[in-house]
Protein backbone atom coordinates (compact mmCIF):
# COMPACT_ATOMS: atom_id res chain seq x y z
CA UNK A 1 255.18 2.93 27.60
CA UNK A 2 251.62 1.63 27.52
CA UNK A 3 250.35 4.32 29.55
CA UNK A 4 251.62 6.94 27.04
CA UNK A 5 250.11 4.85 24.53
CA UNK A 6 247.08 5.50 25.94
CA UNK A 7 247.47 9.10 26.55
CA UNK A 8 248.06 9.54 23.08
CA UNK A 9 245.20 7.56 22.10
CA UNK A 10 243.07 9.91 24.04
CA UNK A 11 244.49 13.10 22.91
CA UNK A 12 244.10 11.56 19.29
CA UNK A 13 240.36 10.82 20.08
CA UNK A 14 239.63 14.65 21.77
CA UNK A 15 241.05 15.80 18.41
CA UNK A 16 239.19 13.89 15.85
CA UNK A 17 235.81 14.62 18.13
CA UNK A 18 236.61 18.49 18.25
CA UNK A 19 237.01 18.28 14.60
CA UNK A 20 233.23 16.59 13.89
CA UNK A 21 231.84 19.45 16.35
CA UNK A 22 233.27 21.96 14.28
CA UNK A 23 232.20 20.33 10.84
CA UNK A 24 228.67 20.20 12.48
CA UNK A 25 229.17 23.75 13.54
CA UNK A 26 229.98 25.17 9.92
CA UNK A 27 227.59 23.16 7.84
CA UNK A 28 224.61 24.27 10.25
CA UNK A 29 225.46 27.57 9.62
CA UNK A 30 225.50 27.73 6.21
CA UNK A 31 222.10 26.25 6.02
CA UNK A 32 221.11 28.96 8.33
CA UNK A 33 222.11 31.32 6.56
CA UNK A 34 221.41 30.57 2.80
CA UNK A 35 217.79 30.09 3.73
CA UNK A 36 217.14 33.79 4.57
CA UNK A 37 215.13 34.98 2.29
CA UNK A 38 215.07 39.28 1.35
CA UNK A 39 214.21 41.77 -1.17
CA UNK A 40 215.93 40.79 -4.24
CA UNK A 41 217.64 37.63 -3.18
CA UNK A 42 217.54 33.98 -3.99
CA UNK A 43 216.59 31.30 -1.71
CA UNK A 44 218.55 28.61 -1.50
CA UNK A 45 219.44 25.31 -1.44
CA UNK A 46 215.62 24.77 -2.76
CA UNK A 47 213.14 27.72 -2.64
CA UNK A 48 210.17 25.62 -2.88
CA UNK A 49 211.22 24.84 1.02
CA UNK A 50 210.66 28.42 2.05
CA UNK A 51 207.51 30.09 0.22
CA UNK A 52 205.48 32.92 2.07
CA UNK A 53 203.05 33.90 -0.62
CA UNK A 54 200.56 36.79 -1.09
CA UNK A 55 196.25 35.12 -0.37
CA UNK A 56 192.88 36.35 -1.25
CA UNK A 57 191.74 33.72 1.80
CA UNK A 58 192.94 33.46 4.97
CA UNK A 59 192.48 29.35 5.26
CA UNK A 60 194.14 28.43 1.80
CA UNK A 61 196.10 29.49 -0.71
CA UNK A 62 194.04 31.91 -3.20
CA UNK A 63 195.31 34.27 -5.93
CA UNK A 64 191.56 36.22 -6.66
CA UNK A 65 191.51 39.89 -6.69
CA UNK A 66 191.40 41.93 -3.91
CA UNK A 67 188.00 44.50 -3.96
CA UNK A 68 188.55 47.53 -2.39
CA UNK A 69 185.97 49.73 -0.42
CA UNK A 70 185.69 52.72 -0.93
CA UNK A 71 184.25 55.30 1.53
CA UNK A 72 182.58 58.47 1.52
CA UNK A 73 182.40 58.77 -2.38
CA UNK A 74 186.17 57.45 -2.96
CA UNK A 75 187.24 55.00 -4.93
CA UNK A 76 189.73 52.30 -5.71
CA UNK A 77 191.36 50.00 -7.92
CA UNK A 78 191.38 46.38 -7.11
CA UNK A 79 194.38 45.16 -6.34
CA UNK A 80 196.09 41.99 -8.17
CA UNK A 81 198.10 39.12 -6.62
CA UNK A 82 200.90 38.11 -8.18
CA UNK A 83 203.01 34.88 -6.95
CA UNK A 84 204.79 33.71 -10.12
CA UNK A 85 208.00 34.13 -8.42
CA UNK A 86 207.73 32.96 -4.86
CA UNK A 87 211.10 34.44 -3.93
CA UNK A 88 209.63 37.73 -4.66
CA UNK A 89 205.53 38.11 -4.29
CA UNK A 90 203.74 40.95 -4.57
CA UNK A 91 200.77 42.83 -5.38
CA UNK A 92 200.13 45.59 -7.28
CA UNK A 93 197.28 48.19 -8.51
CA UNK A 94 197.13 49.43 -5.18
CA UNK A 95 195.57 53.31 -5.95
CA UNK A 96 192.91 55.39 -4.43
CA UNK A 97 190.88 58.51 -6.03
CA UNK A 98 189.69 61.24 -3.67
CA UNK A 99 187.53 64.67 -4.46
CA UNK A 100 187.32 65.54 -1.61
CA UNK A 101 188.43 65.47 2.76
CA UNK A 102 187.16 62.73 4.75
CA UNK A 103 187.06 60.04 1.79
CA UNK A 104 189.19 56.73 2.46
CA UNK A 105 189.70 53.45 0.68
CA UNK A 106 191.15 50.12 2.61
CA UNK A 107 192.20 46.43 1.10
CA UNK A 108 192.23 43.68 3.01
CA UNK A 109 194.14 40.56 2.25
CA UNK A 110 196.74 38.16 3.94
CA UNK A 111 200.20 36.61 3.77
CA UNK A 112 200.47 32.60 3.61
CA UNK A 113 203.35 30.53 5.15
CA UNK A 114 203.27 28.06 2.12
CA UNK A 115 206.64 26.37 3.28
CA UNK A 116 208.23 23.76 5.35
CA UNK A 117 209.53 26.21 7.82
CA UNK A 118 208.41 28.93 10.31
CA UNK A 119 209.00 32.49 8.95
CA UNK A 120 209.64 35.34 10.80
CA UNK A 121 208.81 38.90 9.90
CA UNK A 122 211.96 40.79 9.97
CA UNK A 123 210.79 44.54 8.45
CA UNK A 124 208.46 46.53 6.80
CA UNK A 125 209.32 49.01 3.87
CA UNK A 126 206.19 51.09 2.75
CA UNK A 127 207.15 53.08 -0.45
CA UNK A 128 206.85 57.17 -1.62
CA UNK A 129 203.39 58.67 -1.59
CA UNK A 130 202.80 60.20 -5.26
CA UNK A 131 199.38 62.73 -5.95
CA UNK A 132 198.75 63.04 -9.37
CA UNK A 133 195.57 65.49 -10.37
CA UNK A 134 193.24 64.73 -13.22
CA UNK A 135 192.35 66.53 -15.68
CA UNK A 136 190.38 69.93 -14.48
CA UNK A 137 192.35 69.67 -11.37
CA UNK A 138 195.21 72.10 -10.12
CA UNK A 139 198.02 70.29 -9.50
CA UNK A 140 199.78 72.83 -6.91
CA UNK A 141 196.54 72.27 -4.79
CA UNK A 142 197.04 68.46 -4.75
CA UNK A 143 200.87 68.84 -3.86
CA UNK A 144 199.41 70.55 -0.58
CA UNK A 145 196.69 67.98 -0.06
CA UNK A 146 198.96 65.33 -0.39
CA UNK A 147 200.13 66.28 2.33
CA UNK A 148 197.06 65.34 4.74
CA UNK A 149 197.04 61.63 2.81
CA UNK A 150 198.12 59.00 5.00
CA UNK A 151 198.47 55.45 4.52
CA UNK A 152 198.05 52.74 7.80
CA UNK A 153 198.82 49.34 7.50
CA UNK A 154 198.65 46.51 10.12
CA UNK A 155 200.13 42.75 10.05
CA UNK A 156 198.08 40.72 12.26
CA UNK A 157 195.26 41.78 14.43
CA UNK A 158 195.04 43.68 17.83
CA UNK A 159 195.89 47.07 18.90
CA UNK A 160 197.98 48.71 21.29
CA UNK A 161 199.74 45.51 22.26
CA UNK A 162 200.75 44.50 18.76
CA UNK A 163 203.64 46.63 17.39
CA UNK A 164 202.68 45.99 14.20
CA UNK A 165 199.08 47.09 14.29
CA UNK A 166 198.66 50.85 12.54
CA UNK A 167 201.94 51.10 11.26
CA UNK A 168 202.42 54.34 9.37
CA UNK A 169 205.88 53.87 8.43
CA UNK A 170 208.91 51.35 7.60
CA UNK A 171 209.77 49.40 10.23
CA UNK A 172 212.81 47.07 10.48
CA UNK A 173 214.41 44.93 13.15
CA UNK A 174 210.94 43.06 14.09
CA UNK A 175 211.49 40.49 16.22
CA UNK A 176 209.05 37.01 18.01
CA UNK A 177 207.07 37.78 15.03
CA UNK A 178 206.49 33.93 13.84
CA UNK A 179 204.32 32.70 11.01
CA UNK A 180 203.76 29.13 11.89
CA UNK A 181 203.72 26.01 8.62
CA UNK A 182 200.04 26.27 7.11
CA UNK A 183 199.12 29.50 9.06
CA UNK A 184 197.92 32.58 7.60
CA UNK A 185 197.82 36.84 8.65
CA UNK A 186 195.20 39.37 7.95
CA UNK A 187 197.01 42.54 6.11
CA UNK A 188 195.30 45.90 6.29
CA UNK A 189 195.89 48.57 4.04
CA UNK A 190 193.93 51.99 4.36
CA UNK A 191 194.21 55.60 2.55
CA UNK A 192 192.90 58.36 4.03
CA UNK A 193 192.31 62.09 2.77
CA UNK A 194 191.99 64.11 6.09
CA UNK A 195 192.04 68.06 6.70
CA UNK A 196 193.95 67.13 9.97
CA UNK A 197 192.73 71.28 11.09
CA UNK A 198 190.44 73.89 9.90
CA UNK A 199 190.54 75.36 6.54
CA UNK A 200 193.40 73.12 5.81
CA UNK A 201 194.71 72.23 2.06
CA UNK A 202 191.77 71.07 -0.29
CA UNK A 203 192.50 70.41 -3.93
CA UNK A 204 190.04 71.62 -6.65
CA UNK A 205 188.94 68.37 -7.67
CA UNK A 206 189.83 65.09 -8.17
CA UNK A 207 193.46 63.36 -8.15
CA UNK A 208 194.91 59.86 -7.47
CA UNK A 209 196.57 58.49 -4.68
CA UNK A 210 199.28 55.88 -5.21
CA UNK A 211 202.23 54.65 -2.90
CA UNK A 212 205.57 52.61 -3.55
CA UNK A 213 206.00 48.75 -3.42
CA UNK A 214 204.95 47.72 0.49
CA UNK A 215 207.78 45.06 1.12
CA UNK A 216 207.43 42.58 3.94
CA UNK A 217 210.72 40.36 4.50
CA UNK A 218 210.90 36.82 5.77
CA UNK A 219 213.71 34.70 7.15
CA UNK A 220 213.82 31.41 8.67
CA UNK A 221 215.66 32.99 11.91
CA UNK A 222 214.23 35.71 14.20
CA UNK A 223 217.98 36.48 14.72
């Protein structure tokens, strides 16, 4: 009789520890998950815990505004940094002015890990390219020059060995892309107006250069 006791005890005790492991297991997760942090969502339980934040300076935490350059005769608007809501930073004014082939215009600025935990870059969304001519200017000419304007942005530095160095377009799925606690990265945006071939599209004058919202995504898992 005793030794069933005992079995019974033990079988009791298996039971109650399986149960704990499983609490553990779902309350983890939960945290995991709430903390990811996207286009559009809300960071929770506190999102003062997870900030990644737009910076004029790469060694602190600096809202100025961003001076373009301008080259060849182009020119730019500066660009303004807005972090009022940290769940969704951005900057804006982003816009180029051409006359002519062969101008450009680049920003630089960088992204801030503000937060108590390691963020990792999970995609890239760069928005529509819109050409809109000025006054004096054919706008059927700038619809084909449009097409030689490119935009090339890059998250970090290198080259060749950083996948995320010259990036044309959107990119999602980015993986062992960490921002450490306190740590910043450069972002590079340049325009370019480019013939690409002879005697390609050139418009008649001048027009503006603007693309869509430039989203970079965060989470707290590089899962």
């Amino acid at each position: 009789m005793q030794k069933k006791n005992n079995n019974n005890n033990k079988v009791i005790i298996i039971l109650c520890l399986l149960a704990i492991v499983v609490s553990l297991s779902i309350g983890f997760s939960v945290f995991s998950n709430n903390l990811i942090i996207k286009q559009g969502a809300t960071v929770t339980p506190d999102p003062s815990d997870f900030k990644v934040l737009f910076s004029s300076s790469k060694d602190s935490l600096q809202t100025n505004t961003i001076t373009p350059n301008g080259n060849h005769n182009a020119t730019a608007t500066p660009a303004i940094i807005d972090n009022k809501d940290p769940t969704h930073p951005k900057i804006t004014g982003i816009k180029a002015t051409f006359t002519g082939p062969d101008q450009s215009a680049d920003y630089i600025f960088y992204v801030r890990n503000e937060g108590d935990y390691v963020a990792y870059l999970k995609s890239i969304n760069i928005g529509a390219k819109t050409c809109t001519a000025k006054q004096g200017t054919s706008q059927d000419l700038v619809d084909e020059a449009c097409k030689t304007i490119n935009l090339t942005m890059s998250v970090g530095e290198g080259g060749s060995d950083n996948p995320l160095y010259d990036l044309h377009t959107t990119k999602d799925n980015i993986t062992s892309h960490p921002l450490e606690k306190n740590a910043s990265e450069r972002i590079y945006v340049w325009i370019g107006y480019s013939r690409n071939y002879p005697n390609g599209p050139v418009a008649d004058g001048d027009f503006d250069v603007t693309f869509g919202d430039i989203t970079l995504t965060y989470s707290t898992t590089d899962s």
